[in-house]
N, C-alpha and C. Protein backbone atom coordinates (compact mmCIF):
# COMPACT_ATOMS: atom_id res chain seq x y z
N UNK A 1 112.32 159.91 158.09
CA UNK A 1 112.47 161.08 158.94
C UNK A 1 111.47 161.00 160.11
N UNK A 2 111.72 161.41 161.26
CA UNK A 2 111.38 161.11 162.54
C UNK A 2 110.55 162.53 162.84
N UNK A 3 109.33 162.84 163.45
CA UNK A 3 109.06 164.14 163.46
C UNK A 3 109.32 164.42 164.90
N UNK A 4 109.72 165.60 165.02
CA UNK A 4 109.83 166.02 166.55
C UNK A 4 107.94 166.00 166.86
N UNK A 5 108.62 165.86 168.80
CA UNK A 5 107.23 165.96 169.45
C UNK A 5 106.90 167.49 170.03
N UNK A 6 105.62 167.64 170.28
CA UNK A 6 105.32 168.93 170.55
C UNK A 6 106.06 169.55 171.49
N UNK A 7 106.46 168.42 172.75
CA UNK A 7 107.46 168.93 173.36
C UNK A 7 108.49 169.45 173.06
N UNK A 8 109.37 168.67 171.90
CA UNK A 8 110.61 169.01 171.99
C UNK A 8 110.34 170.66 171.34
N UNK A 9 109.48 170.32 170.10
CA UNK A 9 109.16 171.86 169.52
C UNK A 9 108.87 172.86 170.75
N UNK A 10 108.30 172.65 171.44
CA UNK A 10 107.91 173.64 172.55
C UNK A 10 109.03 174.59 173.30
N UNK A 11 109.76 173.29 173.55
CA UNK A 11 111.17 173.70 174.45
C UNK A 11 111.83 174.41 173.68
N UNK A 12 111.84 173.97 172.17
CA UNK A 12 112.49 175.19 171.01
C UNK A 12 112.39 176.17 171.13
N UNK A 13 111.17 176.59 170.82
CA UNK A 13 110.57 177.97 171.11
C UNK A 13 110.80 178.95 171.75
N UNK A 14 110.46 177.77 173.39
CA UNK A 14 110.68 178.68 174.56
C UNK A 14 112.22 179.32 174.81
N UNK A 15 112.93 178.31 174.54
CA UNK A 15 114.66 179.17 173.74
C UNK A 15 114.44 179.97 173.07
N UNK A 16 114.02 180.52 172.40
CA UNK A 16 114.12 181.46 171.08
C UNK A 16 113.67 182.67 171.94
N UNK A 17 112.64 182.09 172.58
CA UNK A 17 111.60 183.69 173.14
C UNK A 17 112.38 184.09 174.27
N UNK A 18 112.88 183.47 174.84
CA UNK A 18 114.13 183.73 175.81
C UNK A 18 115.10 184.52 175.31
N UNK A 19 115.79 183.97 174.59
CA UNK A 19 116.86 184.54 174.08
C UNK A 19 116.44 186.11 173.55
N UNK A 20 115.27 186.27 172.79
CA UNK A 20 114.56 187.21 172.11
C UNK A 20 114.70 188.07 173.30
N UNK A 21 114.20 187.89 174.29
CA UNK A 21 114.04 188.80 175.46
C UNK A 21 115.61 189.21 175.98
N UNK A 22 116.07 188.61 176.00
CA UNK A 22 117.42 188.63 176.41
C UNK A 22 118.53 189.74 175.91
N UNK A 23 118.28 189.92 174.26
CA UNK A 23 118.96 190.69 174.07
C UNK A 23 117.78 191.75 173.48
N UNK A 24 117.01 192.05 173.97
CA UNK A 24 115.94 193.21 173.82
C UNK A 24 115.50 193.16 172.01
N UNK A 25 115.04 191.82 172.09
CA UNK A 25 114.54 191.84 170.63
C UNK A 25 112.71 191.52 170.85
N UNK A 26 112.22 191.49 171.94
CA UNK A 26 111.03 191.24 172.01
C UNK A 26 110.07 192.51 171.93
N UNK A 27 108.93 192.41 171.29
CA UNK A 27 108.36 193.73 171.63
C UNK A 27 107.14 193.50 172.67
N UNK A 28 106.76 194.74 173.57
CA UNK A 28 105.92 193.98 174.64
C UNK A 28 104.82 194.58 173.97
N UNK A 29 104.71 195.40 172.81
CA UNK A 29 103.32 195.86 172.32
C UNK A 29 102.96 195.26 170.84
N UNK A 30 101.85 194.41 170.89
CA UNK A 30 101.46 194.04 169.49
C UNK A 30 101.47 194.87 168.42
N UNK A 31 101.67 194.24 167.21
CA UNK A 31 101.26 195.07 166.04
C UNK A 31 100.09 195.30 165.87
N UNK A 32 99.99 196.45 165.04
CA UNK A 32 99.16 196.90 164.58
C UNK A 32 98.07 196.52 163.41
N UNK A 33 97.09 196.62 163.24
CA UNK A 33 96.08 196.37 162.15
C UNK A 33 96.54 195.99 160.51
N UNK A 34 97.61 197.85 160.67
CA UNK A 34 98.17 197.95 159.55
C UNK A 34 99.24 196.96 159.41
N UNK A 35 99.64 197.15 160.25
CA UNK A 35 101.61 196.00 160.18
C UNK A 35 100.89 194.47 159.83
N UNK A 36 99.92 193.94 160.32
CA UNK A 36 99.59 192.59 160.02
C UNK A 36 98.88 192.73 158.87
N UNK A 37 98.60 193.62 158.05
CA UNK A 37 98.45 193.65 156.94
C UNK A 37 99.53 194.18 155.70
N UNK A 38 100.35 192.68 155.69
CA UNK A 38 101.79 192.76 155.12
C UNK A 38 101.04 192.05 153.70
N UNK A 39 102.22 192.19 152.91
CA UNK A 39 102.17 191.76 151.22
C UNK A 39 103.15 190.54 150.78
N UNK A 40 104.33 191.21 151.33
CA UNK A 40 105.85 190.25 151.54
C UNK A 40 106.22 189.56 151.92
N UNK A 41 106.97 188.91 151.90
CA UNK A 41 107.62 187.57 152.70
C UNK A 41 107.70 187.97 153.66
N UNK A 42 107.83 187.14 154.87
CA UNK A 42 107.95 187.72 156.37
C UNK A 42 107.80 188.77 156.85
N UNK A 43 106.74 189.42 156.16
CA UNK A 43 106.36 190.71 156.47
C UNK A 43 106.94 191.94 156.10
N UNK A 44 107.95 191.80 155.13
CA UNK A 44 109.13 192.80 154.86
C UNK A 44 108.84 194.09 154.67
N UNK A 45 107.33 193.95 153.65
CA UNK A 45 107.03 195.38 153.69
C UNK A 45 106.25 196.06 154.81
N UNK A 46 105.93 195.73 156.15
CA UNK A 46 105.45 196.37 156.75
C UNK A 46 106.15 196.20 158.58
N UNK A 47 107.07 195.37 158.36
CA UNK A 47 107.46 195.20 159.95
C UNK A 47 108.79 194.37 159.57
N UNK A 48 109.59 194.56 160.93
CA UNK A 48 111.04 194.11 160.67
C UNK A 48 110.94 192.45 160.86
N UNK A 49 111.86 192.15 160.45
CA UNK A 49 112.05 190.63 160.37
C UNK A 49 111.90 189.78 162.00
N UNK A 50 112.49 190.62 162.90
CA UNK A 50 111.96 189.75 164.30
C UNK A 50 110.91 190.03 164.72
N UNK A 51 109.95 191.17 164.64
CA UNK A 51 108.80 191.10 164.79
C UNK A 51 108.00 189.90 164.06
N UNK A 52 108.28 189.36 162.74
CA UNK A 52 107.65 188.73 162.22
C UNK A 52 107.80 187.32 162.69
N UNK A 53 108.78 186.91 163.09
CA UNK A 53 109.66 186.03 164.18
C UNK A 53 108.74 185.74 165.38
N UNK A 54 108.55 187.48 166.14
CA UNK A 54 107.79 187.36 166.95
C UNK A 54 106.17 186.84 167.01
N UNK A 55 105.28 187.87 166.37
CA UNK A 55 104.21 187.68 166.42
C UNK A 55 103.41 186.94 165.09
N UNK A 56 104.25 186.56 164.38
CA UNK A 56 103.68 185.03 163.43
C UNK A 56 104.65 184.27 163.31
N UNK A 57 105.43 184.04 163.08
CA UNK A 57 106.28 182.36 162.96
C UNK A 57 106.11 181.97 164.77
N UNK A 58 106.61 182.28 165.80
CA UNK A 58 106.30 181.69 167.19
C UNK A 58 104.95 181.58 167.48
N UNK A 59 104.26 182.89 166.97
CA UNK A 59 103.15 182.59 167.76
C UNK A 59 101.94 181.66 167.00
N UNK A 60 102.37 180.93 165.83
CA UNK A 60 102.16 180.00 164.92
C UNK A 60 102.23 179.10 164.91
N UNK A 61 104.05 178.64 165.52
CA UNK A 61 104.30 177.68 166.27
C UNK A 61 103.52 177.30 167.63
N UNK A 62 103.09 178.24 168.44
CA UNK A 62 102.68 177.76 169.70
C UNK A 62 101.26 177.56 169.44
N UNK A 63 100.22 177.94 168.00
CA UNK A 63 98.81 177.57 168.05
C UNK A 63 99.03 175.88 167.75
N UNK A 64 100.01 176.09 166.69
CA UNK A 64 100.31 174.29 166.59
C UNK A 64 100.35 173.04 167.79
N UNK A 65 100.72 174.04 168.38
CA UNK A 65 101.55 173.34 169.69
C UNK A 65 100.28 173.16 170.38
N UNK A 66 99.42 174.44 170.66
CA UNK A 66 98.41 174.12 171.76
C UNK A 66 97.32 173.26 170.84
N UNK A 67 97.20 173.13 169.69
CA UNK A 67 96.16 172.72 169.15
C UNK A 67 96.71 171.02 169.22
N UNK A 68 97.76 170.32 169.15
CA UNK A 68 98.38 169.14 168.48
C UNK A 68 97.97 168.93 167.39
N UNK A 69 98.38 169.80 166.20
CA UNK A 69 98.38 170.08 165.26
C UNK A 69 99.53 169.32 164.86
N UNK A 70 99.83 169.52 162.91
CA UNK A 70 100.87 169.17 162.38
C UNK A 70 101.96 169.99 161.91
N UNK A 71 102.94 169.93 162.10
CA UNK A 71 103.95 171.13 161.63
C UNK A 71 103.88 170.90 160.15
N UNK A 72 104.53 172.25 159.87
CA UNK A 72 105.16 171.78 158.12
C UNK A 72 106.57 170.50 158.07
N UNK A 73 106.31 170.25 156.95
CA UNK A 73 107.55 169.26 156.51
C UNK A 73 109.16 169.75 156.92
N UNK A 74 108.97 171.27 156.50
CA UNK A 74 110.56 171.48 156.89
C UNK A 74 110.46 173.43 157.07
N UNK A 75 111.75 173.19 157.60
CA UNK A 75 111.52 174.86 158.31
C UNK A 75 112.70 175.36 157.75
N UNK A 76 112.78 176.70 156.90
CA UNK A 76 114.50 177.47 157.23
C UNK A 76 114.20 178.53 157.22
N UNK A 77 113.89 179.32 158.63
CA UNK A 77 113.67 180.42 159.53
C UNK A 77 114.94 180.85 159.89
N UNK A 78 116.13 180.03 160.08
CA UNK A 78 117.59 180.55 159.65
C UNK A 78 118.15 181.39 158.98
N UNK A 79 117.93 180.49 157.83
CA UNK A 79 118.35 181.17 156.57
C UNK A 79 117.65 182.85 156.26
N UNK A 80 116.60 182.55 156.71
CA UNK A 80 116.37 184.36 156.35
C UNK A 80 116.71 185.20 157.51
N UNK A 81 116.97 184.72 158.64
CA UNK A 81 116.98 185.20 159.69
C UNK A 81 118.67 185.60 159.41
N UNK A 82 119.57 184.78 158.99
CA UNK A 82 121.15 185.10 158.59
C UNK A 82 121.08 186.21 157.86
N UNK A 83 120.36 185.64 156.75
CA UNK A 83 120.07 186.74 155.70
C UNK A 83 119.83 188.16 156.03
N UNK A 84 118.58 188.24 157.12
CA UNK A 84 118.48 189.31 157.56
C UNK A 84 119.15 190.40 158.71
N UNK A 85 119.67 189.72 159.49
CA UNK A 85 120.79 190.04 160.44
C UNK A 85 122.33 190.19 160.40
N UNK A 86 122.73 189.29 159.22
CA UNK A 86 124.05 189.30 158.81
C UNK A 86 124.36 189.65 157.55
N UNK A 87 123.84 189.03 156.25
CA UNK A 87 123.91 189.29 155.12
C UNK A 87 123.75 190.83 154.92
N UNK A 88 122.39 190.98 155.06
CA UNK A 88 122.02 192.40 154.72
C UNK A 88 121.82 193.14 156.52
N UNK A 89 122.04 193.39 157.08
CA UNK A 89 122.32 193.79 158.27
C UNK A 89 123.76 193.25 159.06
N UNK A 90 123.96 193.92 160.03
CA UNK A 90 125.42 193.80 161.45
C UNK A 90 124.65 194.10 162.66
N UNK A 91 123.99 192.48 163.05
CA UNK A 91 123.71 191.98 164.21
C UNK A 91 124.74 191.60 165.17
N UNK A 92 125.72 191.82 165.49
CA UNK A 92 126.51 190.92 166.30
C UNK A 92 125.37 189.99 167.55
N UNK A 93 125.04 190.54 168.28
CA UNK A 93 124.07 190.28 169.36
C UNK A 93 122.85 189.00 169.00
N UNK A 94 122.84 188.79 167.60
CA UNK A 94 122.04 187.68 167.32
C UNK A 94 122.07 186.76 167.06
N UNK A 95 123.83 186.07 167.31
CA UNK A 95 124.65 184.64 166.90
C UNK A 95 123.93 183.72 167.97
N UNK A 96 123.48 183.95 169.12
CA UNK A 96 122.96 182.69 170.04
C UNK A 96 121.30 182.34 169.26
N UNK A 97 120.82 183.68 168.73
CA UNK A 97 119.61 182.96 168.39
C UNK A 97 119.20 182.33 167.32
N UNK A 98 120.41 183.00 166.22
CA UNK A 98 120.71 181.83 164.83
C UNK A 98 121.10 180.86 165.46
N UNK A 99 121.94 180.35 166.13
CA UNK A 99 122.04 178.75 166.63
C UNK A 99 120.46 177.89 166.98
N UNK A 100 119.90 179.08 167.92
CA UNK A 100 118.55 178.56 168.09
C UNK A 100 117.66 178.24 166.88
N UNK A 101 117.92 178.84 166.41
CA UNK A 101 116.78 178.68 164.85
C UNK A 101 117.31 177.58 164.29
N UNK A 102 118.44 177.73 164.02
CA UNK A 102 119.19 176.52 163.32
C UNK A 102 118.80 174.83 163.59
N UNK A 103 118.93 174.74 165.27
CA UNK A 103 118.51 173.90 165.59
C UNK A 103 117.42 173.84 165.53
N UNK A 104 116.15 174.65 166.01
CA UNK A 104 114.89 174.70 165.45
C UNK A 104 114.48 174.00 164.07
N UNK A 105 115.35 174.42 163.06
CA UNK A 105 115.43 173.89 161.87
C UNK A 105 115.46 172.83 161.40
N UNK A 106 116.86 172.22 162.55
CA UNK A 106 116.79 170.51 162.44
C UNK A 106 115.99 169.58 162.66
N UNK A 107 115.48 170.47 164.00
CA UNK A 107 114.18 168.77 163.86
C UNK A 107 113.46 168.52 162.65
N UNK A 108 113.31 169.22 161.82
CA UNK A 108 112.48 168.93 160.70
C UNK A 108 113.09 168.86 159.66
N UNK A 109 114.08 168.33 159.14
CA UNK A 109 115.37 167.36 158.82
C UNK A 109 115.32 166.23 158.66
């Protein structure tokens, strides 16, 4: 298996946060003290699933990025992201950025 380069991860990203903005999924105000003091998986018990998207899985990705750091072995930010938007939620508006994740996903494949 071939690892993506920081670039390509980068350019990932910057899709995602795009798109995020795009259909008004970005928030322009950080969380809070309390909200980053979650218990749950992706933050479940204290903030919604794209916030957690937002201000720790990307902005996690991009310390990696600025540091040239190592990613993890494998990513499925998809899968909960389906999960959370489709399975148990009716996102229509969030099919371009599951593609993004998806592919996100692959490089680390």
């Amino acid at each position: 298996m071939r690892k993506p380069t920081h670039e390509t991860v980068a350019a990932k990203i910057a899709e995602m946060e795009a798109e995020m903005k795009r259909i008004g999924m970005w928030q322009s105000q950080p969380l809070t003290d309390d909200q980053l003091d979650f218990h749950q998986a992706f933050g479940g018990d204290k903030i919604a699933f794209e916030q957690w998207l937002q201000f720790i899985f990307i902005a996690r990705v991009k310390q990696i990025i600025d540091e040239r750091g190592s990613f993890p072995s494998s990513s499925q930010v998809a899968d909960q992201a389906f999960r959370e938007w489709k399975m148990w939620g009716d996102r229509p508006e969030v099919d371009e950025l599951l593609d993004l994740l998806r592919a996100f996903d692959a490089l680390f494949k």
